[in-house]
Protein backbone atom coordinates (compact mmCIF):
# COMPACT_ATOMS: atom_id res chain seq x y z
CA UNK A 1 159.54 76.42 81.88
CA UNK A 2 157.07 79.40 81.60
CA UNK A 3 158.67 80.18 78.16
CA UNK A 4 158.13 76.50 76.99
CA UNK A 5 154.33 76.88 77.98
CA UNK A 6 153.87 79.91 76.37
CA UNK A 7 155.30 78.23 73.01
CA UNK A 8 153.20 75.24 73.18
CA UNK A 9 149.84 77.55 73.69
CA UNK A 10 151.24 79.78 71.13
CA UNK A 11 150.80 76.36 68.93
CA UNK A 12 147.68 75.17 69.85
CA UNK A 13 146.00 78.27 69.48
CA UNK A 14 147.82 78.59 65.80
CA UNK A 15 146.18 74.86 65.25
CA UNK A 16 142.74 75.68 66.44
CA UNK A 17 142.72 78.78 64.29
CA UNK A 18 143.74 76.48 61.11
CA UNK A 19 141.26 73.90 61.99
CA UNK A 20 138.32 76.64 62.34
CA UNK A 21 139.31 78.25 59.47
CA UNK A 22 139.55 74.84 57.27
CA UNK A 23 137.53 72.97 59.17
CA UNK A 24 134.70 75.17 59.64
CA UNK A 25 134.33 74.58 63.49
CA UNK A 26 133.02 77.47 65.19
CA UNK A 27 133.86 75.91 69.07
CA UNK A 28 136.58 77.21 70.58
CA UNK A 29 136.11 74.61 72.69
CA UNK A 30 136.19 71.39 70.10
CA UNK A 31 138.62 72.90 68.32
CA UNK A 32 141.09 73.14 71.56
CA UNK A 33 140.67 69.39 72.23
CA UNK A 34 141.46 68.44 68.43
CA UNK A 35 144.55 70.93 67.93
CA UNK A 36 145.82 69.05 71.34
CA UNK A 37 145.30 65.27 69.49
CA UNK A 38 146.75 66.49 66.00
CA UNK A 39 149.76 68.44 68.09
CA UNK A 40 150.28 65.46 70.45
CA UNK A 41 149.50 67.55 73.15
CA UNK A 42 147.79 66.06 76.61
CA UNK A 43 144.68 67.72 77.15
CA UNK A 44 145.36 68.90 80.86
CA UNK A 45 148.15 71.03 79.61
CA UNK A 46 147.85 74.65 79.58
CA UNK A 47 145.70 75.78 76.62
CA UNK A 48 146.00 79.02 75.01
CA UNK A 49 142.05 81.55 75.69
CA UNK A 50 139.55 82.34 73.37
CA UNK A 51 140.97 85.83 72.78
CA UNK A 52 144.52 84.21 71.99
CA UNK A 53 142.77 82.05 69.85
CA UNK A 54 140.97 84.64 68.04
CA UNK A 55 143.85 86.64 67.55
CA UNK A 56 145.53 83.40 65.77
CA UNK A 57 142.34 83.10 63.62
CA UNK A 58 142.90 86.65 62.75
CA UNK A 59 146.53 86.05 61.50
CA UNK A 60 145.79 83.02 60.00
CA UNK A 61 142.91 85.14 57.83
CA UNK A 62 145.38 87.70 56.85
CA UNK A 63 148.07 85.39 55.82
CA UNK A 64 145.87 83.16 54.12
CA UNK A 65 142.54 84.27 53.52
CA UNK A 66 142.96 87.53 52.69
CA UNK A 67 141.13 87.77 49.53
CA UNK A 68 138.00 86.10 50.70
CA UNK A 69 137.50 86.53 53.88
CA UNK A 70 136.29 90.15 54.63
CA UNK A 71 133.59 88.99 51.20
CA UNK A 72 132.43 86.39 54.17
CA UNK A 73 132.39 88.52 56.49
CA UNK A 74 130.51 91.44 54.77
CA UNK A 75 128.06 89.11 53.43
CA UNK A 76 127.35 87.56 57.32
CA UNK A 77 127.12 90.66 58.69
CA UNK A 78 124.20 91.95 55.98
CA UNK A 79 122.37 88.85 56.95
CA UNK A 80 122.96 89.45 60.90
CA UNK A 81 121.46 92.77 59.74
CA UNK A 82 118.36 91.34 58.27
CA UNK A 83 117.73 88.97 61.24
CA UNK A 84 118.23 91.92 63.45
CA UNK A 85 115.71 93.85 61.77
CA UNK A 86 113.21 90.86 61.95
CA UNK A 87 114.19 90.28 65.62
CA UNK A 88 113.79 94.07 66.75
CA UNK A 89 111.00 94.27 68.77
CA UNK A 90 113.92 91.96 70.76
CA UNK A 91 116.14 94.05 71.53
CA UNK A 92 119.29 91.86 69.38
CA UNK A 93 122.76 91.71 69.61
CA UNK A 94 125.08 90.78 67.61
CA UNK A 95 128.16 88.34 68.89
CA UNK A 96 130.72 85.72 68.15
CA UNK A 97 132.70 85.44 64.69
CA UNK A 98 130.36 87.86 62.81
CA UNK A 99 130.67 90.48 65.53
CA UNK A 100 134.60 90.54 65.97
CA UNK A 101 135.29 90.00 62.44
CA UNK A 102 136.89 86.31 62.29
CA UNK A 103 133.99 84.69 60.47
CA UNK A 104 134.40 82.72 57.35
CA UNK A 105 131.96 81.30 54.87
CA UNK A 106 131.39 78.27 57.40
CA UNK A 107 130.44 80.36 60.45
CA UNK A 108 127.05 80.63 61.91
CA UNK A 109 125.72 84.11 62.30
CA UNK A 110 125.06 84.06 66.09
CA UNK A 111 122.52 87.13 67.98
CA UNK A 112 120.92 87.53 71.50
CA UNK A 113 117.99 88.80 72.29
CA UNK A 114 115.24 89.55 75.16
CA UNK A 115 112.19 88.28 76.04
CA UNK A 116 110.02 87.20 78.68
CA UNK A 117 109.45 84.19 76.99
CA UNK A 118 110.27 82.04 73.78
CA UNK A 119 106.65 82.10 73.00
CA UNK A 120 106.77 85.60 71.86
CA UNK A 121 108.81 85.00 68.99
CA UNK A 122 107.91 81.64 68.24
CA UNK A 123 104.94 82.98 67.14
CA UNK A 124 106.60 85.50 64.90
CA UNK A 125 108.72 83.06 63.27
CA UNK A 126 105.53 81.05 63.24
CA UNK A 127 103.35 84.20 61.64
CA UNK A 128 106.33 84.76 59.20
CA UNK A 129 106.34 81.67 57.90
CA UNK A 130 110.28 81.34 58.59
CA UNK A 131 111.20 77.60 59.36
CA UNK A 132 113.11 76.86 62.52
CA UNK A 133 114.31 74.49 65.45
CA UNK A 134 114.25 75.13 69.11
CA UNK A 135 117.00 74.02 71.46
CA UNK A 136 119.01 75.53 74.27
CA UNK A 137 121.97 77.41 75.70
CA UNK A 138 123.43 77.51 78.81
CA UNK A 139 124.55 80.47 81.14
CA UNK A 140 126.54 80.57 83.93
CA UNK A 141 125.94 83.56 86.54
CA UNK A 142 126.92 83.65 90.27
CA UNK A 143 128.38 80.01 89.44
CA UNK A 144 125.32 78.50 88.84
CA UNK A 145 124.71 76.99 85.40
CA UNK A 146 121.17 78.00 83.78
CA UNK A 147 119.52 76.65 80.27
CA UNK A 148 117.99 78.78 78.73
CA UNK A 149 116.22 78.66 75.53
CA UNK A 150 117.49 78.91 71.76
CA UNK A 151 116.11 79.14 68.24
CA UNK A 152 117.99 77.99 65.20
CA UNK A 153 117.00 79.12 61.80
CA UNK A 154 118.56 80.01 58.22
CA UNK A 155 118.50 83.12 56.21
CA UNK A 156 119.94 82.65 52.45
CA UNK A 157 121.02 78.92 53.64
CA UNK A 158 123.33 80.86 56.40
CA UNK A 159 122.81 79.54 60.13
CA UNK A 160 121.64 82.25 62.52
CA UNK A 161 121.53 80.94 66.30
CA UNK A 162 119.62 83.13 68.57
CA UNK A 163 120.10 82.52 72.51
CA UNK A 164 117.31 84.22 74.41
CA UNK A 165 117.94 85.99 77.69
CA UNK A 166 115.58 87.67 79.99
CA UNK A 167 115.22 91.31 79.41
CA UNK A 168 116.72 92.35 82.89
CA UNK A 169 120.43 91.03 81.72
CA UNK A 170 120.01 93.47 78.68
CA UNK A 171 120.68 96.38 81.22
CA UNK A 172 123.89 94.68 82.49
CA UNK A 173 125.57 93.98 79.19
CA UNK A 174 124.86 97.38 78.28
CA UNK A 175 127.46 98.81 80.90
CA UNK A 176 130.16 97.50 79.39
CA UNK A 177 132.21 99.73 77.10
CA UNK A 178 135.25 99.74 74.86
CA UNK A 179 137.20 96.18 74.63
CA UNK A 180 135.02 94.88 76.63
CA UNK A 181 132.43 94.69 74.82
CA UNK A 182 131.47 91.56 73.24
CA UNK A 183 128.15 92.19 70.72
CA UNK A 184 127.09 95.04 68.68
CA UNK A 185 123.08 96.49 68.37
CA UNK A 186 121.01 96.47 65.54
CA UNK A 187 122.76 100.37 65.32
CA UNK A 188 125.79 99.66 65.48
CA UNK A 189 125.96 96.43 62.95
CA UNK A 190 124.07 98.97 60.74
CA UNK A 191 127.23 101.68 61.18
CA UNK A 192 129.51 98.34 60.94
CA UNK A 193 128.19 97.81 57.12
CA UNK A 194 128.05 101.39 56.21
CA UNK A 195 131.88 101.89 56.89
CA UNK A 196 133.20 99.49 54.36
């Protein structure tokens, strides 16, 4: 029975990684539910995790995208450069597709940053003359959901969604080392680039 599970979440996360990869949807959520409707798979089955998923998308690049891809994913992560620079003052991090190197040419460049409040850089983006939208994100921390706010904007027609956090979580992401580590500084994208 185990083994049986383990093959059908083996599938579904090889589906979700062809359907973000074609379809250009960067929700590992979404792309969960519609791998389990094109699979004929029932929804409250076991699904496979984001990293499983991630690993799948990372197969699926080097079987088939192999050529293109890491051009993508160059170019994403000079503009997550750029916005980083902008964003500095901010105290940015990098995360998502861009950061762990399964982007494609449909995926949204996607940073953190810290403030006290959205005002301060709505008035940069405001000063700089850079067109955006505002909208939300939500956290989850001692099991209690929080929305906090978001900014969406483009750079060179790419997507760059920045979640704001207040500047006392910056302290606690920083602990975290190695694998688990889930975003990359404005430093550390910058070394990123420069070893390619």
């Amino acid at each position: 029975m185990l083994t049986l599970i383990m093959r059908e979440k083996s599938r579904i996360a090889q589906e979700c990684a062809r359907i973000m990869a074609q379809d250009g949807i960067p929700d590992h959520s979404k792309a969960k539910c519609k791998a389990a409707v094109n699979l004929g798979i029932a929804p409250n089955r076991p699904m496979p995790s984001n990293d499983e998923i991630d690993a799948a998308i990372t197969e699926y690049q080097r079987l088939f995208c192999s050529h293109e891809q890491p051009h993508h994913l160059a170019h994403l992560r000079q503009i997550a450069l750029e916005a980083m620079f902008f964003l500095r003052a901010y105290s940015p991090r990098l995360v998502g597709s861009v950061f762990n190197g399964t982007a494609d040419r449909y995926s949204p460049i996607m940073l953190c940053a810290y403030a006290q409040t959205s005002e301060e850089i709505y008035l940069d983006f405001i000063n700089a003359r850079i067109p955006f939208s505002e909208t939300s994100h939500v956290i989850v921390e001692n099991g209690k959901h929080f929305e906090l706010p978001a900014f969406r904007f483009l750079v060179d027609d790419t997507e760059v969604i920045l979640n704001l956090h207040p500047p006392k979580t910056l302290s606690r992401g920083m602990k975290k080392q190695g694998r688990n580590r889930a975003y990359a500084s404005l430093k550390e994208v910058r070394a990123m680039i420069n070893q390619k």
